[in-house]
C-alpha atoms as a PDB file:
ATOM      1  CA  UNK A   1     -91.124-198.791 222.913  1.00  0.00           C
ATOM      2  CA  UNK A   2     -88.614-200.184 220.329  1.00  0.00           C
ATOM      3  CA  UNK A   3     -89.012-197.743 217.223  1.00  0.00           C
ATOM      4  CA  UNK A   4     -89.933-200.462 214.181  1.00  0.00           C
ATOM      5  CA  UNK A   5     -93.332-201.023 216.803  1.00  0.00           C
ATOM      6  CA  UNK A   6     -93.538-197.339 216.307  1.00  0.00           C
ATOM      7  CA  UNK A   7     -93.410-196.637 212.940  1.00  0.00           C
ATOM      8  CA  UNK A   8     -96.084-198.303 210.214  1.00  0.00           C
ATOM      9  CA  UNK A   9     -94.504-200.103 207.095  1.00  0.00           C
ATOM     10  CA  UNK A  10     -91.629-198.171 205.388  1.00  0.00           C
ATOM     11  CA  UNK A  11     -93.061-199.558 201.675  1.00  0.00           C
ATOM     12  CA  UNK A  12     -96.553-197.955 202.942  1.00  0.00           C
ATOM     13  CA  UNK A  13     -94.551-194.505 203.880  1.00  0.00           C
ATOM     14  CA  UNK A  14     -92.850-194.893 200.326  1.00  0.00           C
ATOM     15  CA  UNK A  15     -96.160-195.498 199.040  1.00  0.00           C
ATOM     16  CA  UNK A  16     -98.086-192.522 200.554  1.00  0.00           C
ATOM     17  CA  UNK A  17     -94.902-190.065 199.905  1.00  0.00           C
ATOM     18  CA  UNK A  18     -95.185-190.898 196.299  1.00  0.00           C
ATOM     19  CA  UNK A  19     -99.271-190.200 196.315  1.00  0.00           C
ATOM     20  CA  UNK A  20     -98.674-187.645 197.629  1.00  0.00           C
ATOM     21  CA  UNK A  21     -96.165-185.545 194.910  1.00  0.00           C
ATOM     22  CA  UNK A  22     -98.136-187.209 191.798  1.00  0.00           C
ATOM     23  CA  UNK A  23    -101.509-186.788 193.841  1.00  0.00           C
ATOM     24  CA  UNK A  24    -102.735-189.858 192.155  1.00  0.00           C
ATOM     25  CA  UNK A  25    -102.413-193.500 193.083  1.00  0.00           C
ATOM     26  CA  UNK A  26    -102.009-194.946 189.429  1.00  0.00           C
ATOM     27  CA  UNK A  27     -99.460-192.599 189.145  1.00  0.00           C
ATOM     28  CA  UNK A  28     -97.445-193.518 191.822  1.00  0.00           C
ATOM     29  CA  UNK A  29     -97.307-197.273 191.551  1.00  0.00           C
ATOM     30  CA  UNK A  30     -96.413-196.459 187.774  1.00  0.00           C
ATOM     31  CA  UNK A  31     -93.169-194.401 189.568  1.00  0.00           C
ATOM     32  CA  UNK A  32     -93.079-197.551 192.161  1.00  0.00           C
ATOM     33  CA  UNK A  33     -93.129-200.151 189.383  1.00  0.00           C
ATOM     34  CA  UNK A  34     -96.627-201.758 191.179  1.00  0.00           C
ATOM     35  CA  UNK A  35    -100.053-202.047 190.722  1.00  0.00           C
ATOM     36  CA  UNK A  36    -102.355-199.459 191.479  1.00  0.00           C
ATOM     37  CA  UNK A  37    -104.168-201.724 193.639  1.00  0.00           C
ATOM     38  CA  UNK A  38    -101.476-202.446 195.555  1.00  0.00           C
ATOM     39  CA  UNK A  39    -100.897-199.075 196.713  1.00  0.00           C
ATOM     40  CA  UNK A  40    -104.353-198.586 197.426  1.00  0.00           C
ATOM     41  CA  UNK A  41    -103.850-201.314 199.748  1.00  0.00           C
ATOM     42  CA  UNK A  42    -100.932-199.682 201.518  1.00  0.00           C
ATOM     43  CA  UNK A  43    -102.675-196.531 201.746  1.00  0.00           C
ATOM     44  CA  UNK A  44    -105.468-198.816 202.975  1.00  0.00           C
ATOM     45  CA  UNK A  45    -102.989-200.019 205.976  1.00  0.00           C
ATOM     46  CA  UNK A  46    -101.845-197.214 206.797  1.00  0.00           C
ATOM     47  CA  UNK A  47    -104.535-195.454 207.184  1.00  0.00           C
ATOM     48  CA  UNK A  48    -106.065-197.914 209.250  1.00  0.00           C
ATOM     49  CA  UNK A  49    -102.897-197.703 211.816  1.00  0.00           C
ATOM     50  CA  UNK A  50    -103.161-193.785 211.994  1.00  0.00           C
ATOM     51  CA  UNK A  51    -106.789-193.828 212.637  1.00  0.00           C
ATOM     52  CA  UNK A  52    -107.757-191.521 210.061  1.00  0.00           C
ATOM     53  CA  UNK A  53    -108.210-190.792 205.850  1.00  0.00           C
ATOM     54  CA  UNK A  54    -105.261-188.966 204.571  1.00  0.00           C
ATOM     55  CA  UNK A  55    -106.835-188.602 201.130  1.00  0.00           C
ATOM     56  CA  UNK A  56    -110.205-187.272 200.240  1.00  0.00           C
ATOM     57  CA  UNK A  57    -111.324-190.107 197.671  1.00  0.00           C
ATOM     58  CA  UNK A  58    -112.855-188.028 194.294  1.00  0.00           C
ATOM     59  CA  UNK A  59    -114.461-189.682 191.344  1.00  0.00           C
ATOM     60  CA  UNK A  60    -111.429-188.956 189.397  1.00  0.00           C
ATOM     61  CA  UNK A  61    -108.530-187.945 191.555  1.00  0.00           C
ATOM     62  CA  UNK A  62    -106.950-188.011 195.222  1.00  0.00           C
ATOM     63  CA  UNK A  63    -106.564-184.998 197.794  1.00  0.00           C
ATOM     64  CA  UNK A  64    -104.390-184.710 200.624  1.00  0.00           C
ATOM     65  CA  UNK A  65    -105.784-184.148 203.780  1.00  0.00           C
ATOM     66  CA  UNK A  66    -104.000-181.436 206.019  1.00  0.00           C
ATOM     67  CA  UNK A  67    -102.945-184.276 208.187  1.00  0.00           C
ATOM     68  CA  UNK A  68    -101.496-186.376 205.442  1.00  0.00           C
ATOM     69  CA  UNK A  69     -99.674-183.329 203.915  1.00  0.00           C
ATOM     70  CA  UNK A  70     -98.215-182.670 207.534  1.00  0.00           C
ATOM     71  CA  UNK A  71     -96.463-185.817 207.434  1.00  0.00           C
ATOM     72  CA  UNK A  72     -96.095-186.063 203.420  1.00  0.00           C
ATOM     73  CA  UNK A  73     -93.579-182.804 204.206  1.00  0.00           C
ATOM     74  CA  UNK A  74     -91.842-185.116 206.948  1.00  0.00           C
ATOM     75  CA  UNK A  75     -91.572-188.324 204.404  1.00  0.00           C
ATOM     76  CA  UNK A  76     -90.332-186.335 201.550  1.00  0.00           C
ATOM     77  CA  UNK A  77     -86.837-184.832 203.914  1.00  0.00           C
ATOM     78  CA  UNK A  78     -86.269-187.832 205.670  1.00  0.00           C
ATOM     79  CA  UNK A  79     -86.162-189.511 202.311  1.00  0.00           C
ATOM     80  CA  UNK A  80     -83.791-186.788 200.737  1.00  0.00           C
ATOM     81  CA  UNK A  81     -81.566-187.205 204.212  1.00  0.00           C
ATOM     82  CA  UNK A  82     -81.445-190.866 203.429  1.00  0.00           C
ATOM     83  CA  UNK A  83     -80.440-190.943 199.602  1.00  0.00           C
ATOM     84  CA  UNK A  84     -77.653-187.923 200.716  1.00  0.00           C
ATOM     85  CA  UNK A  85     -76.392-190.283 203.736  1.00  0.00           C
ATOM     86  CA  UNK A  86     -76.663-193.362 201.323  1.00  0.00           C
ATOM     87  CA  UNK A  87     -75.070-191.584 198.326  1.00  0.00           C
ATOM     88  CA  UNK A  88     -71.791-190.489 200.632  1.00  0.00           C
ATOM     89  CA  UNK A  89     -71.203-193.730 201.929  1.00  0.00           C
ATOM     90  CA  UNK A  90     -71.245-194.974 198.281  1.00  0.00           C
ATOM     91  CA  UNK A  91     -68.929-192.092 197.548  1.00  0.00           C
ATOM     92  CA  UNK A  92     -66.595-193.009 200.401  1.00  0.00           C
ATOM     93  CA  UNK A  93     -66.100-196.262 198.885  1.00  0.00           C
ATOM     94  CA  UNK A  94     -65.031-194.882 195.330  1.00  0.00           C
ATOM     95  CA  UNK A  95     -62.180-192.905 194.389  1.00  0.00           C
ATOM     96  CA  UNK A  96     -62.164-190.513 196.634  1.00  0.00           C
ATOM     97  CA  UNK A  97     -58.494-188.015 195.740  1.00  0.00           C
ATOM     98  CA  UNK A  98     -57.602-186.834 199.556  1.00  0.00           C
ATOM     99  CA  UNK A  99     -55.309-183.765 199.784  1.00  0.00           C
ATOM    100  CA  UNK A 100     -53.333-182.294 202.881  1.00  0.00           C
ATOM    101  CA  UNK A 101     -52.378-178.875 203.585  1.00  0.00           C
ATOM    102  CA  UNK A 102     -51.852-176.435 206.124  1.00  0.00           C
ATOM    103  CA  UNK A 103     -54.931-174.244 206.733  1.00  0.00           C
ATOM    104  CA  UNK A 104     -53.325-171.420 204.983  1.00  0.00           C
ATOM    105  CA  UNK A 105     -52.012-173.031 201.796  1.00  0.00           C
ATOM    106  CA  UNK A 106     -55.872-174.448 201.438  1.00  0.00           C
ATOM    107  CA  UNK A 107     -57.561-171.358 202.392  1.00  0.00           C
ATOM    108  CA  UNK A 108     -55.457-169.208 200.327  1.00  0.00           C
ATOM    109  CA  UNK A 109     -54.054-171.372 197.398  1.00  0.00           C
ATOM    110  CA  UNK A 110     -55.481-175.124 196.978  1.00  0.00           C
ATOM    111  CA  UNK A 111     -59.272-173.973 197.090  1.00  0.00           C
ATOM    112  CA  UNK A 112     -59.659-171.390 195.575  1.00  0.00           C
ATOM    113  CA  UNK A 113     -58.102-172.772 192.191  1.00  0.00           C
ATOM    114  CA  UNK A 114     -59.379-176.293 192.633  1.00  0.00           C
ATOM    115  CA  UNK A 115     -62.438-175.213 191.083  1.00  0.00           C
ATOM    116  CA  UNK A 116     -60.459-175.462 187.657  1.00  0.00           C
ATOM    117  CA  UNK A 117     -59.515-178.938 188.539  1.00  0.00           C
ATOM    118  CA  UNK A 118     -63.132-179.704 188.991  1.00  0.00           C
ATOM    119  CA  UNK A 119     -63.986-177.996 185.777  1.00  0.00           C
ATOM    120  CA  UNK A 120     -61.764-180.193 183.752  1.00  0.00           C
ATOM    121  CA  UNK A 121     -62.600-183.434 185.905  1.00  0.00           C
ATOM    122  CA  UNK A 122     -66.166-183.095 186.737  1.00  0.00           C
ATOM    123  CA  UNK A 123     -66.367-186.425 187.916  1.00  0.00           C
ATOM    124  CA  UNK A 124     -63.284-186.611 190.072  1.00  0.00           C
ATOM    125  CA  UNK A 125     -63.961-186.306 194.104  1.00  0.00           C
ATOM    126  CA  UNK A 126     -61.699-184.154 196.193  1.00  0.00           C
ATOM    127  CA  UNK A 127     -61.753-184.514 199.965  1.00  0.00           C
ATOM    128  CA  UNK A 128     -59.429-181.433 201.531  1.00  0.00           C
ATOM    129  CA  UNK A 129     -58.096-182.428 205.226  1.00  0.00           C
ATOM    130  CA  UNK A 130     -56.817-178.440 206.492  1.00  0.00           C
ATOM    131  CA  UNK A 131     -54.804-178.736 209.439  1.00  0.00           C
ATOM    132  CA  UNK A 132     -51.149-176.875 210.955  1.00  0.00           C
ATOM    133  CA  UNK A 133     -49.921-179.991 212.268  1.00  0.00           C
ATOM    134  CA  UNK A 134     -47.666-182.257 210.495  1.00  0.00           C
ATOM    135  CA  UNK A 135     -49.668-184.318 207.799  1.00  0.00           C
ATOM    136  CA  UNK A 136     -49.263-188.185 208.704  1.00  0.00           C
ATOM    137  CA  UNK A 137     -48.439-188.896 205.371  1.00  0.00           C
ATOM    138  CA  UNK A 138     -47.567-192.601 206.526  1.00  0.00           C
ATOM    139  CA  UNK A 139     -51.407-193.802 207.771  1.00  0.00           C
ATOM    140  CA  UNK A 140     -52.886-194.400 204.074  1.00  0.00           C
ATOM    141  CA  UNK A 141     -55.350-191.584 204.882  1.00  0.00           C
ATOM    142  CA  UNK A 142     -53.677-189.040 202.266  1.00  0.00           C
ATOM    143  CA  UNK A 143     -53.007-189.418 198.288  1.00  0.00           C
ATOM    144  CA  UNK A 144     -50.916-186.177 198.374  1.00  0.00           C
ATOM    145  CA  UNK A 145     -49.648-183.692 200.839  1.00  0.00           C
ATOM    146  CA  UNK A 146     -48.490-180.488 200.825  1.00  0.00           C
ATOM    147  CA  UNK A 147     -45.630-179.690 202.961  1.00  0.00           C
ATOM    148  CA  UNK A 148     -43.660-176.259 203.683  1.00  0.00           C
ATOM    149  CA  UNK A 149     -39.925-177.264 204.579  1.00  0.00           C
ATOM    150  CA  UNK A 150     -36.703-178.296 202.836  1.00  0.00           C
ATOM    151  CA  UNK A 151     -36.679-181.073 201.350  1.00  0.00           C
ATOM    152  CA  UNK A 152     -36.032-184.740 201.651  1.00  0.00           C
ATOM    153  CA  UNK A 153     -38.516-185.889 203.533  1.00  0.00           C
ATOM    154  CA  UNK A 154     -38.892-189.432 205.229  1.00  0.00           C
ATOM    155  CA  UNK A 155     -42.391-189.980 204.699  1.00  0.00           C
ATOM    156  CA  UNK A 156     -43.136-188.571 200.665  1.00  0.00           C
ATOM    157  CA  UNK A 157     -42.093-188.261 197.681  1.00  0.00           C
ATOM    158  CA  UNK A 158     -41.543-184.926 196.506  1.00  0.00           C
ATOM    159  CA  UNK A 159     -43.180-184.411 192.888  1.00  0.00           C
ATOM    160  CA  UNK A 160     -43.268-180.416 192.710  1.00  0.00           C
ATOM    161  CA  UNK A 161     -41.988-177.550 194.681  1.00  0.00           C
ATOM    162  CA  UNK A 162     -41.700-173.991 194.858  1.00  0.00           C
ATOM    163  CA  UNK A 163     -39.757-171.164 196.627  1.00  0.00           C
ATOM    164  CA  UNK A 164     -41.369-168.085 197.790  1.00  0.00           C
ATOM    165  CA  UNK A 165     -41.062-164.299 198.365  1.00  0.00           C
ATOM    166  CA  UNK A 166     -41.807-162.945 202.210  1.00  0.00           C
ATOM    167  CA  UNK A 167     -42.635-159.284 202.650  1.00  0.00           C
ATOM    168  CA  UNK A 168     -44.698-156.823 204.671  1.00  0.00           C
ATOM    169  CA  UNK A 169     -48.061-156.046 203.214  1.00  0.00           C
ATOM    170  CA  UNK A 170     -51.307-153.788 204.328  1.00  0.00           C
ATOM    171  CA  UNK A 171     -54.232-152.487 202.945  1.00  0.00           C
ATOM    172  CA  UNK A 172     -55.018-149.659 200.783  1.00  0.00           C
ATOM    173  CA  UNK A 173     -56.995-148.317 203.769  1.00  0.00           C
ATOM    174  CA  UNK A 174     -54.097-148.390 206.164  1.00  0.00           C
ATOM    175  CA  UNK A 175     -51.641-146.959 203.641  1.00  0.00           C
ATOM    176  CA  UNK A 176     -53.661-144.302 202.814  1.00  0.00           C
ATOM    177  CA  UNK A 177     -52.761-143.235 206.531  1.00  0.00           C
ATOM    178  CA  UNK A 178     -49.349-144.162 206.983  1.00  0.00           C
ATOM    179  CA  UNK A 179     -45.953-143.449 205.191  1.00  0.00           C
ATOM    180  CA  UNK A 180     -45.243-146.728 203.736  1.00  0.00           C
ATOM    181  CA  UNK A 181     -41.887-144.688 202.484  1.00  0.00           C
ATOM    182  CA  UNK A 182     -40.691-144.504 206.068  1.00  0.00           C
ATOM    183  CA  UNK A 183     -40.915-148.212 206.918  1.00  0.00           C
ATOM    184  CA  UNK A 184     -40.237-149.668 209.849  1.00  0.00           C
ATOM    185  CA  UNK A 185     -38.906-146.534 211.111  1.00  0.00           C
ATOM    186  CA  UNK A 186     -42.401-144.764 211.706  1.00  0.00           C
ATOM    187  CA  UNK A 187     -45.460-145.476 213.841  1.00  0.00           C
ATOM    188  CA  UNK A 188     -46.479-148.551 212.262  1.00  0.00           C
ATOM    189  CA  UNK A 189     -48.653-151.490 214.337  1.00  0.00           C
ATOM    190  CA  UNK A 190     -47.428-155.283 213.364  1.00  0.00           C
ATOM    191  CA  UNK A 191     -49.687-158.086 212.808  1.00  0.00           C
ATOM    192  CA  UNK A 192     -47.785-161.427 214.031  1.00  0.00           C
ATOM    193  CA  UNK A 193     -48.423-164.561 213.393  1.00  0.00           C
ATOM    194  CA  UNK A 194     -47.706-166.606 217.162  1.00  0.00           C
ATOM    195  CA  UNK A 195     -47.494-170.322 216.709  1.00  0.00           C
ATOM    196  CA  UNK A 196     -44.693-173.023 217.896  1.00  0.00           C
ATOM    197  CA  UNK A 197     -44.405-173.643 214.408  1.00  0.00           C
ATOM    198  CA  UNK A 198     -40.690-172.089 213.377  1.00  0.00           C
ATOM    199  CA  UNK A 199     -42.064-172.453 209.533  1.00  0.00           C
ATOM    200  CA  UNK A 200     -44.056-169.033 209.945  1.00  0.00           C
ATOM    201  CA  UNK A 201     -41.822-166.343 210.016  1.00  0.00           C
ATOM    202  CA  UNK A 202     -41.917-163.831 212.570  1.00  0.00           C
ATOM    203  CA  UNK A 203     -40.897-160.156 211.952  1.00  0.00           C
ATOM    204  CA  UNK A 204     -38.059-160.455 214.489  1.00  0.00           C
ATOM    205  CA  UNK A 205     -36.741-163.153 212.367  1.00  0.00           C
ATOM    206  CA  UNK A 206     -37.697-161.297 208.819  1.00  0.00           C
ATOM    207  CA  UNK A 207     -36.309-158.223 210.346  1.00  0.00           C
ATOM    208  CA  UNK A 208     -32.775-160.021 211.000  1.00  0.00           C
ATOM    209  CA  UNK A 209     -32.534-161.907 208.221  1.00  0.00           C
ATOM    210  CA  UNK A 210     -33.003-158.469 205.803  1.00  0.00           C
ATOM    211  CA  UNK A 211     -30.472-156.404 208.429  1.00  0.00           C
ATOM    212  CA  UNK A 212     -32.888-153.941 209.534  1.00  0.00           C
ATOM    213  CA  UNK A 213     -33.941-152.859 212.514  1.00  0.00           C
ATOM    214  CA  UNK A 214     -37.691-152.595 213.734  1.00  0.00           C
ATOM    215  CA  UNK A 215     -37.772-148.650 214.628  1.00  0.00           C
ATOM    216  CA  UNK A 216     -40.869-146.950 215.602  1.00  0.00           C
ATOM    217  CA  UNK A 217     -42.856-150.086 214.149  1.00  0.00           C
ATOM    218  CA  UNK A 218     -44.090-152.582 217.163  1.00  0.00           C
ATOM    219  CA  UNK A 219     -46.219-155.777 217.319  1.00  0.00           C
ATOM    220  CA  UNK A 220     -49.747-155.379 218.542  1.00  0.00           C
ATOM    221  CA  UNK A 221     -51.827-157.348 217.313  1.00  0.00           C
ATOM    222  CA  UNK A 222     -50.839-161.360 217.660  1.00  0.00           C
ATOM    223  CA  UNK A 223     -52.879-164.407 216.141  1.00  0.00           C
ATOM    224  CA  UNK A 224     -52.488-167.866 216.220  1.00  0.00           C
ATOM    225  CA  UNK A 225     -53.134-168.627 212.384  1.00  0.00           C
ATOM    226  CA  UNK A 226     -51.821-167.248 209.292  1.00  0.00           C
ATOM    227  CA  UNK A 227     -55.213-166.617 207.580  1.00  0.00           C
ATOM    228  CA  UNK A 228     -56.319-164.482 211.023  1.00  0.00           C
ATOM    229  CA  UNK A 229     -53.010-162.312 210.516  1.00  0.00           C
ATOM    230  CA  UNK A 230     -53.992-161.936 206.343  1.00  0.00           C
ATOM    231  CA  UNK A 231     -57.629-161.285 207.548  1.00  0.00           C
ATOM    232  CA  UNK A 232     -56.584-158.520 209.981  1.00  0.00           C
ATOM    233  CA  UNK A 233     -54.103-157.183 207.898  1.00  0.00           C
ATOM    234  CA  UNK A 234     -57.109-156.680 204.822  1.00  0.00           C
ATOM    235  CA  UNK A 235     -59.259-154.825 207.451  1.00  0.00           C
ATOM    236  CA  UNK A 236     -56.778-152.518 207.800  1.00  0.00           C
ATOM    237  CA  UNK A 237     -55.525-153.613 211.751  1.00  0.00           C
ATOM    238  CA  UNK A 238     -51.454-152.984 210.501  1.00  0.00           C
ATOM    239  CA  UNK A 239     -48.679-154.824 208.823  1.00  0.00           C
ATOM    240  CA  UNK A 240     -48.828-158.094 208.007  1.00  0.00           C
ATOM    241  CA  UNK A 241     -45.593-160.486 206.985  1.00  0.00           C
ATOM    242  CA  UNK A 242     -46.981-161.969 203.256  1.00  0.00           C
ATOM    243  CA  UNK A 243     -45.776-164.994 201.394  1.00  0.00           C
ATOM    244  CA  UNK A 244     -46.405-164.595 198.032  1.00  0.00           C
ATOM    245  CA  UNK A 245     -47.156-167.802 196.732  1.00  0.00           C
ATOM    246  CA  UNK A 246     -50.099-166.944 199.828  1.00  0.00           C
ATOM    247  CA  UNK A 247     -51.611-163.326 198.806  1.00  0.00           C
ATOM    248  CA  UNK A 248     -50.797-163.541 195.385  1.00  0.00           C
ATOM    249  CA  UNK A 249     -54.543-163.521 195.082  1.00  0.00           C
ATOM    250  CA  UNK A 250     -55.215-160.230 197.495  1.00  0.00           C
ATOM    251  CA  UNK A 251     -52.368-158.826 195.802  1.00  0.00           C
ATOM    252  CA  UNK A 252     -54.351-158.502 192.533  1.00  0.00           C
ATOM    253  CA  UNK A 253     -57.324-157.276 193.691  1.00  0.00           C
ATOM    254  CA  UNK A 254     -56.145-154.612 195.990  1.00  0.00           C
ATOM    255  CA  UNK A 255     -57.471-155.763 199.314  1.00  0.00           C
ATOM    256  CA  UNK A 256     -53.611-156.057 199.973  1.00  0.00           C
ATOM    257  CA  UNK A 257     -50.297-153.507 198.966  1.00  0.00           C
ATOM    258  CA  UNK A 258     -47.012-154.210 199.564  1.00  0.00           C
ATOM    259  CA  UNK A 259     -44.825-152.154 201.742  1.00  0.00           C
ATOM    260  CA  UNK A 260     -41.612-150.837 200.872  1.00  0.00           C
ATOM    261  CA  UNK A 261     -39.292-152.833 198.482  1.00  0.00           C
ATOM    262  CA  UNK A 262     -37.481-155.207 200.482  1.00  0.00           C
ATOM    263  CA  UNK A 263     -38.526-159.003 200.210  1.00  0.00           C
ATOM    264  CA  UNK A 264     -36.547-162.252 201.849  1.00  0.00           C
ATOM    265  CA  UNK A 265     -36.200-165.415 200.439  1.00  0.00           C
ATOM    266  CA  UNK A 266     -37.726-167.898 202.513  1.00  0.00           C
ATOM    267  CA  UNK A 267     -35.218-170.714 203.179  1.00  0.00           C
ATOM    268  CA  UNK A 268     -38.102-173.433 202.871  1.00  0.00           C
ATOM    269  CA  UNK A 269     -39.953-174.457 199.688  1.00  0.00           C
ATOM    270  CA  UNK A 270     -43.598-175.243 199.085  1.00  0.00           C
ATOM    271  CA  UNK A 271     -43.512-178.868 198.318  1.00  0.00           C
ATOM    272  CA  UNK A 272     -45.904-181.365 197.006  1.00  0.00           C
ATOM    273  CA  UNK A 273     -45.393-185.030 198.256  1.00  0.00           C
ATOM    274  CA  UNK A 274     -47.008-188.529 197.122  1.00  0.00           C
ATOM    275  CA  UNK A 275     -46.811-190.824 200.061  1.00  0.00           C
ATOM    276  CA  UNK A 276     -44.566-193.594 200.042  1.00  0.00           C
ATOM    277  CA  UNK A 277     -46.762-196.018 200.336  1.00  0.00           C
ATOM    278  CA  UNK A 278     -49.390-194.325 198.263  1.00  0.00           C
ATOM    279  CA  UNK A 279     -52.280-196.502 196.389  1.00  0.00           C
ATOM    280  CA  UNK A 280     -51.921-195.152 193.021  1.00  0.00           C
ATOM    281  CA  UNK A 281     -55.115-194.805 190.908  1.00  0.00           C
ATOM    282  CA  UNK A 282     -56.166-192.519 187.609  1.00  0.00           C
ATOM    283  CA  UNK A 283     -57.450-189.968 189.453  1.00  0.00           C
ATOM    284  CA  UNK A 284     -54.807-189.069 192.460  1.00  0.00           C
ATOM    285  CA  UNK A 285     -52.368-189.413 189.463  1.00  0.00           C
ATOM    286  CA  UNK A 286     -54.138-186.612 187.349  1.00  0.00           C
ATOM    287  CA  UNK A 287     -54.506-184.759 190.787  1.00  0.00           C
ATOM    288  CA  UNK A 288     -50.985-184.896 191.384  1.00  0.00           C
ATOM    289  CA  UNK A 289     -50.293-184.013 187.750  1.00  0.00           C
ATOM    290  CA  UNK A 290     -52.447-181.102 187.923  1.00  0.00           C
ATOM    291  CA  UNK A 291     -51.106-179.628 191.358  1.00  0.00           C
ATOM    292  CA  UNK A 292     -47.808-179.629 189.650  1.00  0.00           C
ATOM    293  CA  UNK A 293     -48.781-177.815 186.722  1.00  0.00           C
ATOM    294  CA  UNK A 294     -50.554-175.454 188.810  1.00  0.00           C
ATOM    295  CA  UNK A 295     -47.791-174.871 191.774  1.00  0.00           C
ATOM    296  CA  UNK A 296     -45.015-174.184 189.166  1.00  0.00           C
ATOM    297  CA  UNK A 297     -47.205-171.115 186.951  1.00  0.00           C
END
């Protein structure tokens, strides 16, 4: 059976859900902006299609009967689900600020400090899109992007950028049983991060590029994101490779130590990018303006 034949008359469902909260009918069609009457009639009609009272009628006021109450609770969070559906798509149609990342610059930099952007703008909207893969900055789907690499790119403008600081890191915990003096040349377990993508460092390439040699220390433990290799390396599973721009965060409040003294430059930079063909509006610009400001502290 088709489902309007199934259900009785939304404005009678309003009706009722509305009786229901302010247990009075004058009440409601005051909230409704109707007459009393005619949500006595509704309640009327619908009780008539259900087969049964859902109020007990007293000389001054209304009472819910246990089946009307059953299906009050229904009304009253399909009617929340409805204003939340109805108030995104009005949201999707405003000016929505949409920001790109990789998983590990939003996990570990852009969210955690966009609360302060939504502090200062409380009205601005901020959708995040987290993903390794290289942002299609060309689609009209982004207002900014963040991009590791060396810059010019083909696709962005680059508005603000930053260099960073690579170097092995562990947790208290795991330094507390280890030498950190002796690295790499004692028993030490590595935490790698595996992926295609040449932009994360490996510690065959960090140990090259500083002119040491691994020693003692060997890779055990391999993940296939940056945030799993930080998350294993805070539990206390080895030694991780950290960018600093990254763990600047764990770095401060001790779930993370550095190891030795010797840090690379990574060849890359940290770069911020406005689409070429970006729709420019008040908000992405104050975005942009404020990612700037915050990437260069």
């Amino acid at each position: 059976m088709h489902l309007r034949k199934r259900l009785p008359s939304l404005t009678a469902l309003v009706a009722l859900e509305a009786s229901i909260r302010h247990r009075s009918f004058t009440a409601a069609a005051r909230e409704l902006g109707v007459t009393q009457a005619a949500v006595s009639r509704q309640i009327a009609s619908l009780e008539e299609n259900i087969g049964r009272p859902l109020f007990d009628r007293r000389h001054r006021s209304i009472e819910p009967t246990p089946a009307c109450l059953i299906l009050g609770s229904t009304l009253a969070e399909s009617f929340a689900n409805i204003a939340d559906s109805v108030e995104a798509v009005r949201a999707s149609s405003t000016d929505v600020v949409t920001i790109g990342a990789t998983i590990a610059f939003s996990s570990f930099w852009l969210l955690p400090k966009i609360a302060e952007l939504r502090e200062l703008n409380p009205s601005i909207q901020i959708r995040v899109v987290s993903q390794d893969a290289k942002l299609d900055l060309e689609s009209g789907g982004m207002d900014i992007g963040v991009r590791y690499g060396i810059p010019p790119f083909n696709d962005g403008t680059v508005i603000a950028s930053c260099g960073d600081r690579i170097f092995p890191v562990c947790s208290p915990e795991y330094a507390s049983t280890h030498d950190l003096m002796t690295f790499p040349d004692g028993e030490y377990e590595l935490i790698e991060t595996d992926v295609p993508n040449r932009s994360w460092y490996r510690w065959a390439d960090w140990f090259a590029r500083v002119g040491r040699k691994a020693g003692a220390a060997r890779s055990t433990l391999r993940l296939s994101h940056y945030t799993e290799t930080i998350s294993a390396a805070r539990s206390g599973q080895g030694v991780a490779l950290g960018w600093d721009t990254l763990i600047a965060t764990f770095l401060s409040d001790g779930s993370l130590v550095k190891v030795g003294d010797i840090e690379l430059e990574a060849e890359g930079r940290h770069n911020i990018l406005v689409p070429l063909n970006a729709k420019r509006s008040a908000n992405s610009d104050l975005t942009a303006a404020w990612l700037t400001q915050a990437l260069q502290r």
